[in-house]
Protein backbone atom coordinates (compact mmCIF):
# COMPACT_ATOMS: atom_id res chain seq x y z
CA UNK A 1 47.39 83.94 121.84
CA UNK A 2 48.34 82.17 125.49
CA UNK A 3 50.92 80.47 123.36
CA UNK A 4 52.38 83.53 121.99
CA UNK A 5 52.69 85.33 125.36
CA UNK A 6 54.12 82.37 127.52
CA UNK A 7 57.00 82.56 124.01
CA UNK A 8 57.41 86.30 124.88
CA UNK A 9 57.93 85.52 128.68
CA UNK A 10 60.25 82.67 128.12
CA UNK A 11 62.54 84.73 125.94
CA UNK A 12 61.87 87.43 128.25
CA UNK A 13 63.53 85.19 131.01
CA UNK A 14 66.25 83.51 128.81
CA UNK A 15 67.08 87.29 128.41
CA UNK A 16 67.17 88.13 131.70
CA UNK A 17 69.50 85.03 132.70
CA UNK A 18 71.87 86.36 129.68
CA UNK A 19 72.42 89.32 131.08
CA UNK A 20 72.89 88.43 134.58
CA UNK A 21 75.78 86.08 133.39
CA UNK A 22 79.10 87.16 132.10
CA UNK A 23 79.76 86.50 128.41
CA UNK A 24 82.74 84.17 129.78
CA UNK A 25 83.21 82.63 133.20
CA UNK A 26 86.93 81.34 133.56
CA UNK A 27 87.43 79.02 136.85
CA UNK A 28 90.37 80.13 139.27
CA UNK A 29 93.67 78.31 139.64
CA UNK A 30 96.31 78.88 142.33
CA UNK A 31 95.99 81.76 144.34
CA UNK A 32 98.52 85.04 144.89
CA UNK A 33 101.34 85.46 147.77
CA UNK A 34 102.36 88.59 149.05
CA UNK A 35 105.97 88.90 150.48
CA UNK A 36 106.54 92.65 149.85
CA UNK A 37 104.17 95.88 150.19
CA UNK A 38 105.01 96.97 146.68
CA UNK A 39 103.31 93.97 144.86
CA UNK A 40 100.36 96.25 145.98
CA UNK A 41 101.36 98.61 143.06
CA UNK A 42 101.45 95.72 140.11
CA UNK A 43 98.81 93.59 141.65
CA UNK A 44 95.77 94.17 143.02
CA UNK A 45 94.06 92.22 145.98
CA UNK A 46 91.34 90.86 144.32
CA UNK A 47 93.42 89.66 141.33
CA UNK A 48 92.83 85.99 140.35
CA UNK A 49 94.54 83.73 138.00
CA UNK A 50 92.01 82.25 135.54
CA UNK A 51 92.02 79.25 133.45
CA UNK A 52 91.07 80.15 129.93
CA UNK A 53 92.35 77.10 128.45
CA UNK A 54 93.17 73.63 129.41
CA UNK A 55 93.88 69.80 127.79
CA UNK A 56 97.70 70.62 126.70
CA UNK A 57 100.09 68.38 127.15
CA UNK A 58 102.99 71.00 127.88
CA UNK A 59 102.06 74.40 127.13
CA UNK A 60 105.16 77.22 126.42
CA UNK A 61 106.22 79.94 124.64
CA UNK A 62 102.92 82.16 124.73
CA UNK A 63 103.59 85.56 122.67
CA UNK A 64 100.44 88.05 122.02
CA UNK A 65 99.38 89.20 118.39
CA UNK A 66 98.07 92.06 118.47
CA UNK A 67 96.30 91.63 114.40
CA UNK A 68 94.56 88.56 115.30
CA UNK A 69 94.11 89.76 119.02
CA UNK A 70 94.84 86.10 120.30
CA UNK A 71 98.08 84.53 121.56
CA UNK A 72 99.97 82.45 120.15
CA UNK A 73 101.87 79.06 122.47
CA UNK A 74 103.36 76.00 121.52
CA UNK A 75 102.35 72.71 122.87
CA UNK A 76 106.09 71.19 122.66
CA UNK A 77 105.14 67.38 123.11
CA UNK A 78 102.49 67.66 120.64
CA UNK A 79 104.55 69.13 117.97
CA UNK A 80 101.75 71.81 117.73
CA UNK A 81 101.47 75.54 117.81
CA UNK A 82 97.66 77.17 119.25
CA UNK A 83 96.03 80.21 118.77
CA UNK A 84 93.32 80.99 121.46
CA UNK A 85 91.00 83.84 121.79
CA UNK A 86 88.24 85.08 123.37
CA UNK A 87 85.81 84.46 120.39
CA UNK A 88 87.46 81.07 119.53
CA UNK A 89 88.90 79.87 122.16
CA UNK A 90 91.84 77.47 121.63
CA UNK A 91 92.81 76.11 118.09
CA UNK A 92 95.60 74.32 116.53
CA UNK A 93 97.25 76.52 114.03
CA UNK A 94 100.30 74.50 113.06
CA UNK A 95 101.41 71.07 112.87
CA UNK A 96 104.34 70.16 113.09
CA UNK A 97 105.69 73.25 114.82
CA UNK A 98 109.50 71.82 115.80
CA UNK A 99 110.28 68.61 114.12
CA UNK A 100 109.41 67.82 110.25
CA UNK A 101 111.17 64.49 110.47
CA UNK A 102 109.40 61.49 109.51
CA UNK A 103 108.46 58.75 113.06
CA UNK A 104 109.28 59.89 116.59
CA UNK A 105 111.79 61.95 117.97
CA UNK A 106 111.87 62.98 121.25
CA UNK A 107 109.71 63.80 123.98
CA UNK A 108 109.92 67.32 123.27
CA UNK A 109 109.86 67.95 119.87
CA UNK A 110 107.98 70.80 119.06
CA UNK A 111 108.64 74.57 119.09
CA UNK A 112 109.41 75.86 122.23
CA UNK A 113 109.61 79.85 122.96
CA UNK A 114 107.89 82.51 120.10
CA UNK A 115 107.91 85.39 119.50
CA UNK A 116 106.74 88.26 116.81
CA UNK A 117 108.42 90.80 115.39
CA UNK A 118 107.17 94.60 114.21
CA UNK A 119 106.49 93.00 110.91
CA UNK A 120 104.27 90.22 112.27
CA UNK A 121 106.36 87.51 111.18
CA UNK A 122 107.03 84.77 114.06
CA UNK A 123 110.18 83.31 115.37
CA UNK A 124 110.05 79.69 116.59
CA UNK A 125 112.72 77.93 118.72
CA UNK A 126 112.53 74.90 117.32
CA UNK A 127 113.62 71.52 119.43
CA UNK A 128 113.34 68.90 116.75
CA UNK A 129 114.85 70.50 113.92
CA UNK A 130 117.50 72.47 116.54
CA UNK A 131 117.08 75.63 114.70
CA UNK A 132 115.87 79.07 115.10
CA UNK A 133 113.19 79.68 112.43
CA UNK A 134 111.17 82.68 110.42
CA UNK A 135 107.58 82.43 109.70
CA UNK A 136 105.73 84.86 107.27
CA UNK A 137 102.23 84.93 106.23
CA UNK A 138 102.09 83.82 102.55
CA UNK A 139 106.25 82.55 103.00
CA UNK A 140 106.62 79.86 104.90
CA UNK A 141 109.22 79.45 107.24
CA UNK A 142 113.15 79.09 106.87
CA UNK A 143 115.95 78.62 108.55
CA UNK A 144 117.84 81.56 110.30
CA UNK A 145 120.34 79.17 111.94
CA UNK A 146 120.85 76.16 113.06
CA UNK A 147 124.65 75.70 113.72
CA UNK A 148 127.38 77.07 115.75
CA UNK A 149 131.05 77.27 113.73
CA UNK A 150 129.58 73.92 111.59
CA UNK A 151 128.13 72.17 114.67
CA UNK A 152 124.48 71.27 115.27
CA UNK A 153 122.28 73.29 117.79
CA UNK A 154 121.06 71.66 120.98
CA UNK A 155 117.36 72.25 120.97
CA UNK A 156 116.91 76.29 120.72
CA UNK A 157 114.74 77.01 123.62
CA UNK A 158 113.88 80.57 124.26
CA UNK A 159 114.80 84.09 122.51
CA UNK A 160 114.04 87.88 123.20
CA UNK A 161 113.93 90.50 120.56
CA UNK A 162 116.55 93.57 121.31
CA UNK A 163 114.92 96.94 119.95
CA UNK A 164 117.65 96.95 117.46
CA UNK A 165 116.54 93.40 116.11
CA UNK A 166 119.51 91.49 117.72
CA UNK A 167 117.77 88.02 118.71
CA UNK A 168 119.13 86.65 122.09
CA UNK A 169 118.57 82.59 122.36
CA UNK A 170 119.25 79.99 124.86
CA UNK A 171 120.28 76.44 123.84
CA UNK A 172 119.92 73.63 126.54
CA UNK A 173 119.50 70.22 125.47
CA UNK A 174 115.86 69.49 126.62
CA UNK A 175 114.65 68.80 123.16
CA UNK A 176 117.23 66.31 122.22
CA UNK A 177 115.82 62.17 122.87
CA UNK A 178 118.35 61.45 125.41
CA UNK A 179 118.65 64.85 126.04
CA UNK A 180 122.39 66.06 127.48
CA UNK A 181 123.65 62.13 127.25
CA UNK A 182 122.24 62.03 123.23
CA UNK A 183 124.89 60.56 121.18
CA UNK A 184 123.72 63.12 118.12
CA UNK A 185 124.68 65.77 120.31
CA UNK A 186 127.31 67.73 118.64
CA UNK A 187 128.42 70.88 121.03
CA UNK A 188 129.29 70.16 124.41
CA UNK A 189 128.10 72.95 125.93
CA UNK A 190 124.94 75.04 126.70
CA UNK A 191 125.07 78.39 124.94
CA UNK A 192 123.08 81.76 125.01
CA UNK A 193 123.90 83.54 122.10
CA UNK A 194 123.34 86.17 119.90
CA UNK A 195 122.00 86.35 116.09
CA UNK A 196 122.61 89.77 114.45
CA UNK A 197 122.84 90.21 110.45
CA UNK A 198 123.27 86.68 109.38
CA UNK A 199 125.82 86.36 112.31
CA UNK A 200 125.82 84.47 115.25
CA UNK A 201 128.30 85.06 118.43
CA UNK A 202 128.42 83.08 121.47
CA UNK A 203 127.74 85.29 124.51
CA UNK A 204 128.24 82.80 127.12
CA UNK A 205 128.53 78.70 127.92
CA UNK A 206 128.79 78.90 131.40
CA UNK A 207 125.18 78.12 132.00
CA UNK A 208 124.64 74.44 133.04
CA UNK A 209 120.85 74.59 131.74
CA UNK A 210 120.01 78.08 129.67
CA UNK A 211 116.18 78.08 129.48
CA UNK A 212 113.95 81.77 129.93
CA UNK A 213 115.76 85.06 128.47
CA UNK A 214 114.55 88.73 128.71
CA UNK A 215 115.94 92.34 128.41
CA UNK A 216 115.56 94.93 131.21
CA UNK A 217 113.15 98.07 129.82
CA UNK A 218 116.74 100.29 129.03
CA UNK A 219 118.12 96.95 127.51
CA UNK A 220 121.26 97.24 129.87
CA UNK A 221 120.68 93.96 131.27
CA UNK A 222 120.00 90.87 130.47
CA UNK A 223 118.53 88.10 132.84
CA UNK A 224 118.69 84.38 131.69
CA UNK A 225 117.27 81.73 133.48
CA UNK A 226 119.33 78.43 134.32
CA UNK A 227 116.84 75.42 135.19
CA UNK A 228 119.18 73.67 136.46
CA UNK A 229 117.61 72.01 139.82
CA UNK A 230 121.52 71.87 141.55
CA UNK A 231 121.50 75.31 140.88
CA UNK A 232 118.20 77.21 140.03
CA UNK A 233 118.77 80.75 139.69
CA UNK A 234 118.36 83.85 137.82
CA UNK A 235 121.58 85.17 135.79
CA UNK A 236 122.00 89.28 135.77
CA UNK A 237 124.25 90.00 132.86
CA UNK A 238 125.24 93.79 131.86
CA UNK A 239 124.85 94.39 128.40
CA UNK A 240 128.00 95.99 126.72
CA UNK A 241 127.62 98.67 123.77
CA UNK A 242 128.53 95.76 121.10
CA UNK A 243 125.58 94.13 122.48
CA UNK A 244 128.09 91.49 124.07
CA UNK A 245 127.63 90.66 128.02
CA UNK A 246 129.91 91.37 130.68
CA UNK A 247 130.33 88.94 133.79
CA UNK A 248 126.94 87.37 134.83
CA UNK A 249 125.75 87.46 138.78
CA UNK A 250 123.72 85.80 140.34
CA UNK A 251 120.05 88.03 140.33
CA UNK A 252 117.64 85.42 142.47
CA UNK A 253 118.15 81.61 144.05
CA UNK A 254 115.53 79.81 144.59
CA UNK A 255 117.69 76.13 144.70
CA UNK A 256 116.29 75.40 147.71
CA UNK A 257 112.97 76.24 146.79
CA UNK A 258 113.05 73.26 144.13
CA UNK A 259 112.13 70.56 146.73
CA UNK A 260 109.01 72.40 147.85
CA UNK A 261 107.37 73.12 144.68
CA UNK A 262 106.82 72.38 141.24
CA UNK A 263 108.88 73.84 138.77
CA UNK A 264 111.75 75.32 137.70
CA UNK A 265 113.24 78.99 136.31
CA UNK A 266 112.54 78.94 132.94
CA UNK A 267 110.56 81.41 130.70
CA UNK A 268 109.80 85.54 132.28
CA UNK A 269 108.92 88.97 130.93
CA UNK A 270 109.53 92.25 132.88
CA UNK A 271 107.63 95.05 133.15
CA UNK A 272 107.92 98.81 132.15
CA UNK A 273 109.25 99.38 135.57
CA UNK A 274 111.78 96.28 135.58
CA UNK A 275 110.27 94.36 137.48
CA UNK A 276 110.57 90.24 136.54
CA UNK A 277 107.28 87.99 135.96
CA UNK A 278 109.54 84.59 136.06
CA UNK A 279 108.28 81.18 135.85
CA UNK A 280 110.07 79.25 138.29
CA UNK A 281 109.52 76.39 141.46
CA UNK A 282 106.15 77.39 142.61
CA UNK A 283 104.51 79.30 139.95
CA UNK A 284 105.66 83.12 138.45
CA UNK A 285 107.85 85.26 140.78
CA UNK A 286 107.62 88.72 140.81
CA UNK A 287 111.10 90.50 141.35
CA UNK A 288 112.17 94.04 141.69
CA UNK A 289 115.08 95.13 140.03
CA UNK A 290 116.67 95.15 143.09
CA UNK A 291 116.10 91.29 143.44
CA UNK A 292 113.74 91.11 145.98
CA UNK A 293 110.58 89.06 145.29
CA UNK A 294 107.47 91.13 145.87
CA UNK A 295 105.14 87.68 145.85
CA UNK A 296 104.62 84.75 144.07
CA UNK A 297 101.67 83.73 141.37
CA UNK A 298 101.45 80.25 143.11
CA UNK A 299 99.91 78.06 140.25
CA UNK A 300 100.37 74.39 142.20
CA UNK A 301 102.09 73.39 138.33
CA UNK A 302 105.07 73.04 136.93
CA UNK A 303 104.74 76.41 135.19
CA UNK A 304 106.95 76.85 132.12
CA UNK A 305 106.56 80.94 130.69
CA UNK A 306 104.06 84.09 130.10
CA UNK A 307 103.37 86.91 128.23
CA UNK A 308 102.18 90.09 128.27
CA UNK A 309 98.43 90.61 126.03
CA UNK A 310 95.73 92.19 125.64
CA UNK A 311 96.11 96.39 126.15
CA UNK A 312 99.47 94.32 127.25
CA UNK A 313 98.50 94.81 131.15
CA UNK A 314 96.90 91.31 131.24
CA UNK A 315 99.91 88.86 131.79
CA UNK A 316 98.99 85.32 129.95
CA UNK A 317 100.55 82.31 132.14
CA UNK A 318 101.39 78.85 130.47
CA UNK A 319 101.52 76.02 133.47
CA UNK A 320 101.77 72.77 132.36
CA UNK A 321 98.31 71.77 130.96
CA UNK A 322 96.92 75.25 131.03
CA UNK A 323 96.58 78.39 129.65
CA UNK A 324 95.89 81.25 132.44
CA UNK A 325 95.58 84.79 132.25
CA UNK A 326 95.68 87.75 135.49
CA UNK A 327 95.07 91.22 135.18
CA UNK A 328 98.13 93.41 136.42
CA UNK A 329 98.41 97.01 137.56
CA UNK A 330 101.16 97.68 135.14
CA UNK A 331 102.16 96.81 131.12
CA UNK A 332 104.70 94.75 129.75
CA UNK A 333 108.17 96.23 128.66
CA UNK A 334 108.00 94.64 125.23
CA UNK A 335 110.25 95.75 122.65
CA UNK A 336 108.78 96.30 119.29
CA UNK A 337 111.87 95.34 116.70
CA UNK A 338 111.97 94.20 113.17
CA UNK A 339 114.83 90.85 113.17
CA UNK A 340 118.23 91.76 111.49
């Protein structure tokens, strides 16, 4: 009987400790700074940046899926694509994810961005195999394309979905072994293009390093990032009714900020109000539409994209060897699109 009750008390207690705790504890990374009163309406004060998953060698191109409510992000030196939730936590879902060759490639040679359209089916940017690619459940993957007017791809980096199911991509060599010098490189140029109906159109080459791409909420503009450390900026380019761009400006510069931090611009999201959630030197900047930056998600990595997940006010944060999430005062601007 004394046995019995001091079992009853020690559950009692291993109860009581259980609910005292959270069901997950995450440890902080970085910390936020404020440059502008209205990060106050996107971000609250207390909002922290939490690890929720670690060991990668170069985490990127995170996109949410909402039937297996996990995300989705490649690990592009690995050759590996993971799936983490909060019930599993990180797993390896595909291998390879860029490069089916047989021995070594590159440094890089595994998908790089992803992303999901309204039917589910995932779209990898693939370095080793320099191709865009379709993924469906009980399918496989093929090729959507892989050349430009007979010539090999670079290393397809990152792509956003138009609501009409236009893809937008950019192609910098980063994937490539010697990258720009490689001697299999076939175009001599860095393009962002477009892949509509079996079709694809060069938009622009005048990008030295094409990396992050993303649509305003109307879908009037387009913002590319070049990563580029000579000249790190944000490109503004207005989108024309035959989904071609006009004459690209300049949207942020943060060139100089490329000595003092880690980084450079590469993959972003916006929000339903326009603003821009860009990885770049010193973490994710947060820019108004009017390009001024409201504050910074300082990460103290090299941090390479997000995503917007959960409800899709939670934006999910890739920075080098991690995978970080922060809750936000606002919802991503995603557009929900089936590819043509």
């Amino acid at each position: 009987m004394q046995n019995m009750s001091r079992l009853i008390i020690a559950f009692a207690v291993l109860a009581l400790a259980a609910a005292a705790k959270p069901p997950h504890s995450y440890p902080a990374l970085g910390r936020v700074v404020r440059e502008d009163p209205r990060l106050d309406a996107v971000l609250a004060n207390d909002a922290r940046l939490e690890v929720v998953a670690s060991g990668f060698a170069w985490a990127e191109g995170p996109v949410w899926d909402g039937n297996s409510g996990g995300l989705f992000f490649s690990d592009i030196p690995r050759n590996s694509i993971f799936h983490w939730s909060m019930e599993s936590g990180a797993e390896l879902w595909m291998k390879p994810s860029g490069f089916t060759g047989i021995g070594e490639y590159s440094p890089e040679p595994g998908s790089n961005g992803l992303l999901l359209d309204a039917k589910g089916r995932l779209i990898l940017m693939e370095h080793g195999d320099r191709r865009v690619a379709l993924w469906e459940a009980g399918r496989g993957k093929v090729t959507l394309v892989d050349n430009f007017e007979g010539k090999r791809l670079n290393s397809p980096n990152d792509g956003a979905l138009k609501s009409n199911g236009d893809l937008y991509f950019t192609d910098p060599p980063y994937g490539l072994p010697k990258k720009a010098d490689d001697p299999s490189r076939e175009l001599d140029f860095c393009g962002v293009y477009r892949y509509s109906h079996g079709k694809l159109t060069l938009l622009t080459k005048d990008l030295s390093r094409p990396n992050g791409i993303a649509f305003s909420p109307d879908e009037k503009t387009l913002y590319v990032a070049n990563s580029d450390p000579e000249h790190a900026v944000w490109m503004s380019y207005p989108v024309k009714a035959d989904g071609t761009l006009g004459a690209g400006r300049v949207f942020v510069d943060v060139t100089a900020m490329v000595a003092q931090f880690p980084g450079l611009p590469d993959g972003m999201k916006v929000d339903r109000d326009g603003n821009l959630w860009a990885a770049g030197p010193g973490g994710i900047h947060i820019i108004a539409p009017d390009g001024t930056r409201l504050g910074r998600i300082e990460t103290g990595e090299a941090t390479s994209n997000c995503a917007w997940g959960d409800d899709g006010s939670t934006l999910y944060v890739t920075a080098d060897m991690y995978l970080c999430r922060i809750r936000t005062k606002t919802h991503g601007a995603a557009a929900h699109a089936d590819l043509r």
